[in-house]
Protein backbone atom coordinates (compact mmCIF):
# COMPACT_ATOMS: atom_id res chain seq x y z
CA UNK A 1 35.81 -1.73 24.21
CA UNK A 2 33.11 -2.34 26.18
CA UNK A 3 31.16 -5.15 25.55
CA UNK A 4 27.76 -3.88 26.72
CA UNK A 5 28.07 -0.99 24.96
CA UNK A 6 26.84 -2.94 21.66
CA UNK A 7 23.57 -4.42 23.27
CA UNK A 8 22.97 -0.56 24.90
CA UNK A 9 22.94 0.73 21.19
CA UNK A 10 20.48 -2.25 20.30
CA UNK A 11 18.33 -1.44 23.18
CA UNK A 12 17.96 2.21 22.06
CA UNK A 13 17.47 0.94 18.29
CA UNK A 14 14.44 -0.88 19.75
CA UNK A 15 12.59 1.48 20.84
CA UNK A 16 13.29 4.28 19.15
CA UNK A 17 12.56 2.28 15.25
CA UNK A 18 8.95 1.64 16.36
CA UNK A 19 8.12 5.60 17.05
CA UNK A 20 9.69 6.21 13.15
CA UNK A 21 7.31 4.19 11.71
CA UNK A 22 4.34 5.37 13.30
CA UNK A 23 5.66 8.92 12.01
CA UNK A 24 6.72 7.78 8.81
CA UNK A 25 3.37 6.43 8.41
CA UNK A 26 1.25 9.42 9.74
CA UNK A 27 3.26 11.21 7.28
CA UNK A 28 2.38 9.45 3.80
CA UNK A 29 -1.88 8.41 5.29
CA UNK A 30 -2.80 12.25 6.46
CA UNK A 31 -2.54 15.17 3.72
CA UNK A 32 -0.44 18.29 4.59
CA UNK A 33 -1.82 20.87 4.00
CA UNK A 34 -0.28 24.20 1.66
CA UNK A 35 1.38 22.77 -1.58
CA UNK A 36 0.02 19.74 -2.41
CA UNK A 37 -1.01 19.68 -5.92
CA UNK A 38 -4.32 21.49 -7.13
CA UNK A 39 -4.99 21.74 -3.34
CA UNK A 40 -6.81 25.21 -3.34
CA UNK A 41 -8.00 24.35 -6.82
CA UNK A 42 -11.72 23.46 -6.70
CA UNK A 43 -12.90 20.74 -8.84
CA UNK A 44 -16.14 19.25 -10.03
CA UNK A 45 -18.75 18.39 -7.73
CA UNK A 46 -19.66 14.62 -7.84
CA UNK A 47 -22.91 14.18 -8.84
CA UNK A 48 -24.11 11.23 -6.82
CA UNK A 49 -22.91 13.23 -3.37
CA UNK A 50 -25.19 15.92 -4.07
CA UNK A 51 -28.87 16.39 -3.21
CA UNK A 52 -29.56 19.88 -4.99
CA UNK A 53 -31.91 22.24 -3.06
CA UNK A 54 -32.73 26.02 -3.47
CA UNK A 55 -30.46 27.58 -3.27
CA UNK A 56 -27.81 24.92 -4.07
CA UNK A 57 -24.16 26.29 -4.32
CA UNK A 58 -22.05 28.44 -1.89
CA UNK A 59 -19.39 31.06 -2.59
CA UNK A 60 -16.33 29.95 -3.19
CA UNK A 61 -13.26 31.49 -4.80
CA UNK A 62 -12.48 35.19 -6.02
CA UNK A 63 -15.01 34.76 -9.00
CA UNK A 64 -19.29 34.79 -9.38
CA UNK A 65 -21.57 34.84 -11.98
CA UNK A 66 -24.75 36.74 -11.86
CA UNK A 67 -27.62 35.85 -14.99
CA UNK A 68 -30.30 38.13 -15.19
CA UNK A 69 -32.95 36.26 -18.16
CA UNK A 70 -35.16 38.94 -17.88
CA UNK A 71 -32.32 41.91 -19.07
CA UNK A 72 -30.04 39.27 -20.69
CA UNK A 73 -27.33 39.96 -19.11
CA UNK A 74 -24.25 38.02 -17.67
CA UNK A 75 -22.52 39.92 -14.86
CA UNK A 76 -19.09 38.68 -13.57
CA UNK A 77 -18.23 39.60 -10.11
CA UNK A 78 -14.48 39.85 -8.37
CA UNK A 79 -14.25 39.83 -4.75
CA UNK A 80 -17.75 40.81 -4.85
CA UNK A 81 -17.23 43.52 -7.29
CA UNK A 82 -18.67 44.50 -10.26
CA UNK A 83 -15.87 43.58 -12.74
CA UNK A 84 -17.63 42.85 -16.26
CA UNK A 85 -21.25 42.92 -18.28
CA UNK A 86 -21.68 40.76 -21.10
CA UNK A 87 -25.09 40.51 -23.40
CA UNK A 88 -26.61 37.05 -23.56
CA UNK A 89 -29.17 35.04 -25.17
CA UNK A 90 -31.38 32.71 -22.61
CA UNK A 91 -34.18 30.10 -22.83
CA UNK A 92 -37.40 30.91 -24.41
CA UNK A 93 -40.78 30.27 -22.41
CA UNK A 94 -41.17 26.72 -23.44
CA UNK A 95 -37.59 25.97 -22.05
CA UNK A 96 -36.59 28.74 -20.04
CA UNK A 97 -33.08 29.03 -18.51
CA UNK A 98 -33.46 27.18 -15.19
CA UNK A 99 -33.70 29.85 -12.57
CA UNK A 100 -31.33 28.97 -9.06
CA UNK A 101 -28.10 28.79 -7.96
CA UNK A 102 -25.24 26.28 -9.84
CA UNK A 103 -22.02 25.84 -10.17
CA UNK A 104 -19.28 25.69 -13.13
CA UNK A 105 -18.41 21.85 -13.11
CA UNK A 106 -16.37 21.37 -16.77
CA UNK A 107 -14.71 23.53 -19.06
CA UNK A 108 -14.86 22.58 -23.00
CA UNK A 109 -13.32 23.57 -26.03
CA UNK A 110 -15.16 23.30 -29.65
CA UNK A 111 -18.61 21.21 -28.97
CA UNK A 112 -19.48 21.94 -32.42
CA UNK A 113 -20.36 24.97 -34.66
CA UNK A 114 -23.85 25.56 -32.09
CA UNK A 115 -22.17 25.66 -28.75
CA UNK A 116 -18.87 28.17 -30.19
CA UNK A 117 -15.87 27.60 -28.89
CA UNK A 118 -16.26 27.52 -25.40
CA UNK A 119 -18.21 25.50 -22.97
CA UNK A 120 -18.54 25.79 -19.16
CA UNK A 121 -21.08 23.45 -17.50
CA UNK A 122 -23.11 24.02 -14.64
CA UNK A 123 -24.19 21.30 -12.07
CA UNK A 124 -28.04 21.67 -12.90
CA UNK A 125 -29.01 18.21 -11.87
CA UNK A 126 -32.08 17.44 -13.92
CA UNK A 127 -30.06 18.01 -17.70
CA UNK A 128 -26.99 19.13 -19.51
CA UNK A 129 -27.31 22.93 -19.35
CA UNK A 130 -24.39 25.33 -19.52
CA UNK A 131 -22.59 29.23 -20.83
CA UNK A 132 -21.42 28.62 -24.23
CA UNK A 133 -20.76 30.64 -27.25
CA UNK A 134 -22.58 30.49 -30.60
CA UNK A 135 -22.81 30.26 -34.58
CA UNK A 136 -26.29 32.93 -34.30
CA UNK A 137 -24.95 35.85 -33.07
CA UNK A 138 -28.09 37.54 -33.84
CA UNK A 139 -30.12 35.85 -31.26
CA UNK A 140 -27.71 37.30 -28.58
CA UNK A 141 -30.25 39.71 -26.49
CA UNK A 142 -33.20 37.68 -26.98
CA UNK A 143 -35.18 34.24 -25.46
CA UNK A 144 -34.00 32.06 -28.25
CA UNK A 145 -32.15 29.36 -26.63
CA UNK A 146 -33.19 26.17 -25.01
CA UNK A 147 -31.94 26.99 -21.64
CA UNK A 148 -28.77 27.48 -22.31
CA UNK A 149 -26.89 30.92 -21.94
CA UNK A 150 -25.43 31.75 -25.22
CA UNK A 151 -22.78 34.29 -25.55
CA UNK A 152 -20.85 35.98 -28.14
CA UNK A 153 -18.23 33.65 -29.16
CA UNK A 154 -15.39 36.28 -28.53
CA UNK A 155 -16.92 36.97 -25.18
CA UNK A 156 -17.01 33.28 -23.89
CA UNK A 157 -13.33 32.80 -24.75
CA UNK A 158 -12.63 36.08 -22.49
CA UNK A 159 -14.94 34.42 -19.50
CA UNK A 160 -13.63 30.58 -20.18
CA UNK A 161 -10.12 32.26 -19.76
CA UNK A 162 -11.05 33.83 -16.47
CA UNK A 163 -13.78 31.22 -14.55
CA UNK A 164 -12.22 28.78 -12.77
CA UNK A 165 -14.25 25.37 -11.86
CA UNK A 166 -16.19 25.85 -8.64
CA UNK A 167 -17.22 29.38 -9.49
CA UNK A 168 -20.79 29.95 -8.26
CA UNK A 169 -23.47 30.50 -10.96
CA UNK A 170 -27.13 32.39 -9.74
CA UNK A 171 -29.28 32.99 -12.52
CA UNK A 172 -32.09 35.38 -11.38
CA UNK A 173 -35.88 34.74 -11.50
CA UNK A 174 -38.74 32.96 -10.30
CA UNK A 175 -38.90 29.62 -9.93
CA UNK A 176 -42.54 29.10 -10.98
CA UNK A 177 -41.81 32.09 -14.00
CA UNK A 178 -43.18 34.80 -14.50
CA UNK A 179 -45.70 35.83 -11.33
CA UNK A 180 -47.77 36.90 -13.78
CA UNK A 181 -48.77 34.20 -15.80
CA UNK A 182 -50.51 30.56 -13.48
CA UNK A 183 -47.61 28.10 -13.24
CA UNK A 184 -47.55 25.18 -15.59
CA UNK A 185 -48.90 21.85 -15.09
CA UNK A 186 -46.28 19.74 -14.41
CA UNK A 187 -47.23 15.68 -14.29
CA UNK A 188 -44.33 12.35 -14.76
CA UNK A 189 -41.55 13.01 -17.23
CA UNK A 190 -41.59 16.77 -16.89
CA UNK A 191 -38.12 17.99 -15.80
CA UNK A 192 -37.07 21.73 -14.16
CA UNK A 193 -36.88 23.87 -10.97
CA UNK A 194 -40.63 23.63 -10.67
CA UNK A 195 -40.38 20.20 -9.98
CA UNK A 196 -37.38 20.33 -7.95
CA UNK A 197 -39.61 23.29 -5.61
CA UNK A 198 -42.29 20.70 -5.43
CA UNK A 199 -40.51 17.56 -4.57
CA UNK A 200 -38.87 19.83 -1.55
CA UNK A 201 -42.21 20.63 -0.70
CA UNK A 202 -43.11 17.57 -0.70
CA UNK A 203 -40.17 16.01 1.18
CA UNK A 204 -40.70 18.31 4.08
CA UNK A 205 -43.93 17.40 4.57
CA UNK A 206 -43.03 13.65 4.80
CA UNK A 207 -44.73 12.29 1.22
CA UNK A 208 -41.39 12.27 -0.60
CA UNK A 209 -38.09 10.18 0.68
CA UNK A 210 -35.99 10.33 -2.71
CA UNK A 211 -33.58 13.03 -4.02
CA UNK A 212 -35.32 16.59 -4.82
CA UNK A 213 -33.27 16.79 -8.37
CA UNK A 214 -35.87 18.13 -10.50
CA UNK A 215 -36.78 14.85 -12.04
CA UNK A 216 -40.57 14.10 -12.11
CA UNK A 217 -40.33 10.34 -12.12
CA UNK A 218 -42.58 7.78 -10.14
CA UNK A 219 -41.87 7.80 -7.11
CA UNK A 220 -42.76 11.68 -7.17
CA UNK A 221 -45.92 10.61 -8.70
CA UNK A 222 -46.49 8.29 -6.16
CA UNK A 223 -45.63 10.74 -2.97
CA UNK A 224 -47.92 13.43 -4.79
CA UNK A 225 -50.94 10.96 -5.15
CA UNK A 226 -50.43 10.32 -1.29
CA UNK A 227 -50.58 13.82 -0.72
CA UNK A 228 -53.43 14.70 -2.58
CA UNK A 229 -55.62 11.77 -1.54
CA UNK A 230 -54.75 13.60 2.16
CA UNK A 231 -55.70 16.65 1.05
CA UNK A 232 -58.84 16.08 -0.34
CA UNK A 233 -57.63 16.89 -4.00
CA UNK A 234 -57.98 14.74 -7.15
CA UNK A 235 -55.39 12.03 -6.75
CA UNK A 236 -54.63 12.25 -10.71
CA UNK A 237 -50.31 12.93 -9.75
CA UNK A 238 -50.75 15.95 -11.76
CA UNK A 239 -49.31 19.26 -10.11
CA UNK A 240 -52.55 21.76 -10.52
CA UNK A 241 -52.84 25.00 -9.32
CA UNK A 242 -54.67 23.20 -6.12
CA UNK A 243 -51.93 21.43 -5.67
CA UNK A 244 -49.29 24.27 -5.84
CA UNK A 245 -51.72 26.20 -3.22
CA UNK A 246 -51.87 23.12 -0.68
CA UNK A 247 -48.22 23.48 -0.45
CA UNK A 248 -48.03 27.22 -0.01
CA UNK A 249 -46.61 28.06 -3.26
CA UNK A 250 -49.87 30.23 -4.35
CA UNK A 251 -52.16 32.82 -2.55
């Protein structure tokens, strides 16, 4: 036998093991794409990533949701087609459904005997707001919730069953309600898509440097003031109809 033969083999060995352990380790750090588990799955949207704007959410998947307050009416769409109607109940004028476009973040089963059966959560970042079913099936139709949408109980099983998490959620409307009636006063601790519209109004103009998430807090307070004092408007941190006009939001 030949004796180099041996130290040939151990040459070969030492340089080839270095190369398959790079690839070995390219292999288990980057994420192959196709079957890994739940990969085409969407899942909930972390909260603390997300800086909400209007509109906030972007198709994804076969499914939509379409909420029209105004007709009370859920409409479920398939590949952008029409594929179902359901009757719903929405939020009444002192908490109105908040108009925009979410996204279903968590499914739920039995909340208790006021939510039905079913729950499916949307990302609205300024409170818990969501589809859910009901123990009044009489105020199906009508602007007797708190901002939720209520549904038949029998119905929200059917769309649980069928939405995914990740479908996209529009619910029609104005954000300052309806044209016809001023805007409300909004001042610290109110909450809503109002606020949300005015803190991106805001922001643009350079007053405002936190997160537009609906939230009237202090430091909204504080970038309104600035902006009124600027503006020649009372620097009370109260959103007026002056106000709303300054920032283009009124004729």
């Amino acid at each position: 036998m030949n004796k180099r033969q041996p130290l040939l083999k151990l040459k070969r060995w030492a340089l080839i093991w270095p190369a398959a352990l790079c690839l070995l380790l390219i292999l288990l750090i980057v994420p192959m794409p196709g079957n890994a588990a739940g990969a085409d799955i969407p899942g909930p949207i972390p909260e603390d990533t997300i800086e909400p704007v209007i509109p906030i959410a972007a198709d994804r998947g076969p499914f939509s949701i379409e909420v029209y307050p105004l007709k009370h009416k859920l409409v479920v769409f398939k590949d952008k087609k029409h594929y179902k109607t359901y009757p719903v109940a929405v939020g009444n004028l002192a908490t109105p459904t908040p108009v925009g476009e979410y996204r279903v973040i968590y499914k739920g089963k039995d909340w208790g005997p006021a939510f039905g059966p079913r729950w499916l959560g949307l990302n609205v970042p300024w409170g818990a707001y969501g589809i859910h079913g009901t123990n009044k099936p009489h105020s199906i139709g009508q602007h007797l919730s708190h901002g939720c949408i209520r549904m038949r109980n029998r119905d929200v099983e059917e769309l649980y069953d069928l939405i995914p998490i990740g479908t996209k959620v529009t619910i029609a409307g104005h954000v300052l309600g309806d044209p016809g009636h001023e805007p409300r006063k909004l001042a610290q601790g109110d909450i809503g898509a109002e606020v949300q519209l005015i803190q991106n109004r805001l922001k643009s103009a350079g007053y405002y440097g936190g997160v537009c998430n609906g939230k009237f807090l202090a430091s909204t307070s504080e970038a309104l003031r600035r902006f009124q004092r600027d503006h020649g408007l009372r620097a009370d941190g109260v959103v007026s109809l002056s106000v709303y006009e300054k920032l283009g939001l009124l004729e």
